[in-house]
Protein backbone atom coordinates (compact mmCIF):
# COMPACT_ATOMS: atom_id res chain seq x y z
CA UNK A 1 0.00 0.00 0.00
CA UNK A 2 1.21 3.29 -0.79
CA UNK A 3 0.63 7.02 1.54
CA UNK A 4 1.85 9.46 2.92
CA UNK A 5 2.79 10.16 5.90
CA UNK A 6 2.11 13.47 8.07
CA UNK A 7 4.50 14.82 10.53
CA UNK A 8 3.93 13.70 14.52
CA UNK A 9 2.72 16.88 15.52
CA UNK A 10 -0.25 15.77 12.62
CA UNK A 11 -0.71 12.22 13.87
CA UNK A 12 -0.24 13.08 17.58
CA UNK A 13 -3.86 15.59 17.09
CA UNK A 14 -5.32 13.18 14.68
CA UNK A 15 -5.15 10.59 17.95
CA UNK A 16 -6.66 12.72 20.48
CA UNK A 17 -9.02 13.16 18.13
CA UNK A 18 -9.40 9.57 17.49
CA UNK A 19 -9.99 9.29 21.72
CA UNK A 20 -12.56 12.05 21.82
CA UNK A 21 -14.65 10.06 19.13
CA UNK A 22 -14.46 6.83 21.00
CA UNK A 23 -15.64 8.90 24.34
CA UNK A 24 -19.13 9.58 22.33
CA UNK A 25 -19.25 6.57 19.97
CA UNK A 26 -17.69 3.84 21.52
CA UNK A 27 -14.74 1.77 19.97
CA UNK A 28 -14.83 1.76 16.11
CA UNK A 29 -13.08 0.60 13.03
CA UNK A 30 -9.92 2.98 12.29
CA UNK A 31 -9.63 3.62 15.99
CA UNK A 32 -5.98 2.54 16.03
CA UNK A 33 -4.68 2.92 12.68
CA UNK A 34 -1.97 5.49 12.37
CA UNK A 35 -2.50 9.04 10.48
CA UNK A 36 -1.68 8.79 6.81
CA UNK A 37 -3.04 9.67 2.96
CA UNK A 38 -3.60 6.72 1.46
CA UNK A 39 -2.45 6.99 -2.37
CA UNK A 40 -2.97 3.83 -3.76
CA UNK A 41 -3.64 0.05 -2.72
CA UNK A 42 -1.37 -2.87 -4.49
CA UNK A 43 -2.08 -6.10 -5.97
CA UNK A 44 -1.05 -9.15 -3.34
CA UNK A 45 2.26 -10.58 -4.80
CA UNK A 46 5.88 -11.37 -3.29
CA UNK A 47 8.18 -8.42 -2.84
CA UNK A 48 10.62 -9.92 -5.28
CA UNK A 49 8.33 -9.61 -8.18
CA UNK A 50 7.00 -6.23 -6.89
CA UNK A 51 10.73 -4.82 -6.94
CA UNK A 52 11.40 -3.86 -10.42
CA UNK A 53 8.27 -1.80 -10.94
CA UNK A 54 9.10 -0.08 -7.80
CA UNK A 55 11.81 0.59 -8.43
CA UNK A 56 10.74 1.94 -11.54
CA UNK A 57 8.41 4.33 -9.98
CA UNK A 58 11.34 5.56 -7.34
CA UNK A 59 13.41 6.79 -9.94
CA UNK A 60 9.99 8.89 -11.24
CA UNK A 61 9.19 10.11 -7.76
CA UNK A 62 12.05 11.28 -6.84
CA UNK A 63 11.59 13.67 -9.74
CA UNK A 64 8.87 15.36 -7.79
CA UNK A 65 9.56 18.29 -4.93
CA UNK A 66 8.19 18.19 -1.66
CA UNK A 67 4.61 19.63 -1.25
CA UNK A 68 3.07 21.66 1.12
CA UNK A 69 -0.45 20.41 2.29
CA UNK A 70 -3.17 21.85 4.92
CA UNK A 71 -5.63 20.96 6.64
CA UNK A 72 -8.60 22.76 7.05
CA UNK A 73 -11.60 21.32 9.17
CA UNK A 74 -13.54 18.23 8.79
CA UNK A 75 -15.73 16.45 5.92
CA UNK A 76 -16.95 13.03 5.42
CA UNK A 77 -17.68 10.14 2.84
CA UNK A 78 -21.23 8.26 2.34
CA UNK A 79 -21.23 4.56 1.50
CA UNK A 80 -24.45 3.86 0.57
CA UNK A 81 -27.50 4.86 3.05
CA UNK A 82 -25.90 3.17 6.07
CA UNK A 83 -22.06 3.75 6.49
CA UNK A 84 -20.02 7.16 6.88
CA UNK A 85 -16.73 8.01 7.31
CA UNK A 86 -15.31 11.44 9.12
CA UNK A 87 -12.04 12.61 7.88
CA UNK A 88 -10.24 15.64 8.39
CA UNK A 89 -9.90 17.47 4.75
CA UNK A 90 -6.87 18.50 3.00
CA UNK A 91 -7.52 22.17 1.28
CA UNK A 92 -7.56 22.06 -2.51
CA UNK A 93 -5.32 24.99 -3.86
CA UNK A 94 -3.93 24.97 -7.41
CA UNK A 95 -0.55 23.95 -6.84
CA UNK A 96 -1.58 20.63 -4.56
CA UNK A 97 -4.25 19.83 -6.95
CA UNK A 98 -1.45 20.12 -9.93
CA UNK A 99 0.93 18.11 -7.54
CA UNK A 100 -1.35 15.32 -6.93
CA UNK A 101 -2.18 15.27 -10.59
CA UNK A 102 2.20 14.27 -11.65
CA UNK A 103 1.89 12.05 -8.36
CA UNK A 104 -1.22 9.94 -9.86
CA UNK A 105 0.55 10.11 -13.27
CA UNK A 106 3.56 8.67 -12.33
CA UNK A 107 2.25 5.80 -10.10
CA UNK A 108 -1.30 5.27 -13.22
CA UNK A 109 -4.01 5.96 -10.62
CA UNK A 110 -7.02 6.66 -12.52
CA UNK A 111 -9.41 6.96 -10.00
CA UNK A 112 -11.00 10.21 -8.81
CA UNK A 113 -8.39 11.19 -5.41
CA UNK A 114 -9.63 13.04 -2.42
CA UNK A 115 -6.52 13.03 0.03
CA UNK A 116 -7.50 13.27 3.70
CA UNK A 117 -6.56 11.59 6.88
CA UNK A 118 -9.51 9.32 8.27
CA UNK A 119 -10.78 9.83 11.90
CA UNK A 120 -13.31 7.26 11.50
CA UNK A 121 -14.09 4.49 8.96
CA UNK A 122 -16.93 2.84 8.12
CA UNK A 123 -19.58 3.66 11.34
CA UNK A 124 -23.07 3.15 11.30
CA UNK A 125 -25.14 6.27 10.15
CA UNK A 126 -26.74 5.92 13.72
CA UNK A 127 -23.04 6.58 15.47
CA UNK A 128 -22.16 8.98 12.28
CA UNK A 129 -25.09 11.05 13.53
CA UNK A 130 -23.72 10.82 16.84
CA UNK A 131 -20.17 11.63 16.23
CA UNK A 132 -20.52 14.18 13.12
CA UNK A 133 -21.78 17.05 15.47
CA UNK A 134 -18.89 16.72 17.36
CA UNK A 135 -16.74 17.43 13.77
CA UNK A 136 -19.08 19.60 11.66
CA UNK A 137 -17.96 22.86 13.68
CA UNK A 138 -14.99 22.39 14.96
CA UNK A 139 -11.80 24.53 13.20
CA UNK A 140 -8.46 22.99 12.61
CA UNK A 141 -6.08 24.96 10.32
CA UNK A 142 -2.62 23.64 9.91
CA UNK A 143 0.01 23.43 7.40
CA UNK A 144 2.70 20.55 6.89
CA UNK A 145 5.22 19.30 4.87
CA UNK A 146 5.33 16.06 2.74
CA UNK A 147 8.54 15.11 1.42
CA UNK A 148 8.24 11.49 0.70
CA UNK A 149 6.00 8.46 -0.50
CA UNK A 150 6.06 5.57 1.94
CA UNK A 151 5.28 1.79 0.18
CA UNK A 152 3.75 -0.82 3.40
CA UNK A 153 4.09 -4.17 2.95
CA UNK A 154 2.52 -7.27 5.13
CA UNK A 155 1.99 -10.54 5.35
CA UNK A 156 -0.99 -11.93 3.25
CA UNK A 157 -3.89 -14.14 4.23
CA UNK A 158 -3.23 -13.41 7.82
CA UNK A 159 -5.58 -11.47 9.95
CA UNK A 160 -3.64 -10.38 12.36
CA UNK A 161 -0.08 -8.86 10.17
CA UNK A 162 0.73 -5.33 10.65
CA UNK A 163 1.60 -3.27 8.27
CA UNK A 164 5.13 -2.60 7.98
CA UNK A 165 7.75 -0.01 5.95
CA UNK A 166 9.02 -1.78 3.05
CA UNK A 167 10.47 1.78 0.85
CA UNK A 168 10.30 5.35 1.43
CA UNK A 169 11.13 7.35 -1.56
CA UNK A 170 11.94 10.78 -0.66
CA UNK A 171 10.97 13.79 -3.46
CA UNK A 172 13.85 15.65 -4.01
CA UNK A 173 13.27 18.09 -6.81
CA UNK A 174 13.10 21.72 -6.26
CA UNK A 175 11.81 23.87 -8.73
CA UNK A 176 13.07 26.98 -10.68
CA UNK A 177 10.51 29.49 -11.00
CA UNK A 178 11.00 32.92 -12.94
CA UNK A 179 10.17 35.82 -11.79
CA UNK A 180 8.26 38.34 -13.30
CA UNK A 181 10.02 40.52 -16.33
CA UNK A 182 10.41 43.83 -15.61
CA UNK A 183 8.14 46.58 -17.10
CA UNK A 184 9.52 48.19 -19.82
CA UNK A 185 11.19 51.46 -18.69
CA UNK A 186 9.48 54.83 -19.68
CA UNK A 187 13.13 56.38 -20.47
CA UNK A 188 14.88 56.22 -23.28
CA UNK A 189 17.92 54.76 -22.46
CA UNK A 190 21.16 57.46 -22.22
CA UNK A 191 23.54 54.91 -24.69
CA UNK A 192 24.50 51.66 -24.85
CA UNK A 193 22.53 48.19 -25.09
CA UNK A 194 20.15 47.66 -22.59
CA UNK A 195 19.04 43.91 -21.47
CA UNK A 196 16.49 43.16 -19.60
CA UNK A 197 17.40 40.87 -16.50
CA UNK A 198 14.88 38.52 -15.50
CA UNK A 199 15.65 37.32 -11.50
CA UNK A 200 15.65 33.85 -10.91
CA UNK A 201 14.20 32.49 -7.07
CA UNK A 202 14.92 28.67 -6.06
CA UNK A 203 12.24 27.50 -2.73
């Protein structure tokens, strides 16, 4: 399975919030799973035969830069009339939607992607209605950094494997961006050529 991975200070609030939901619902699916994205699920096969196409993708990846996300209150999915899932959303800008766009073209995801880090999977519309007050109004703003794409690997047709950290594939581009050209002076130049600089920033 592939994600990413938020920083503590993320997952450490994403827990207590976890707790608080279990204080008014009870336990639930997702209770103890980690923070994360999740980017995209993998067929079952043995790491040996999975290696060359990962390692394929790394050397794509790695093309990409790090990527500043945020997240900015809560939302949640409907399955059907019965089941709901709270998340806490990740804010759409331009530059994350254009990021996530090279990320699901170098790993050929198709499918529609809505990143966000579950608080609660699959509940009950009765314990969604519960719970979902609790979320609806509450404000959480913050800003992190990803910098790499984590692949989880674990043991199949067993019910009780973890998952476990099988690559992490950092980005490591950073882009050039130009700035600006400079307006075109008003003066007529006293002699000589004149040539326009154009200022080059590197974040």
């Amino acid at each position: 399975m592939m994600i990413l991975s938020p920083p503590e200070s993320i997952s450490v609030q994403i827990e207590k919030y976890k707790i608080d939901a279990e204080g008014t619902i009870g336990a639930y699916e997702s209770l103890h799973s980690k923070a994360y994205i999740s980017i995209k699920p993998m067929p079952r096969r043995k790491p040996y035969m999975a290696e060359p196409e990962i390692m394929g993708l790394k050397s794509n990846l790695q093309l990409l830069s790090p990527v500043t996300l945020t997240i900015d209150g809560f939302d949640f999915f409907a399955h059907g009339d019965e089941y709901r899932t709270i998340y806490a959303k990740i804010r759409s800008t331009h530059q994350t939607t254009q990021w996530f766009k090279v990320l699901k073209k170098n790993l050929n995801i198709k499918d529609y992607l809505v990143p966000h880090i579950t608080i609660a999977r699959n509940m009950h519309v009765s314990a969604h209605n519960k719970l979902w007050p609790q979320f609806k109004n509450m404000r959480w703003v913050e800003a992190f950094e990803i910098g790499q794409l984590t692949i989880l690997q674990r043991e199949a047709f067993n019910n009780f494997a973890h998952w476990e950290v099988y690559l992490e594939i950092p980005f490591e581009a950073r882009h050039l961006i130009s700035g600006a050209p400079p307006k075109p002076s008003l003066l007529k130049p006293l002699s000589g050529n004149y040539a326009a600089s154009q200022q080059i920033s590197l974040f």
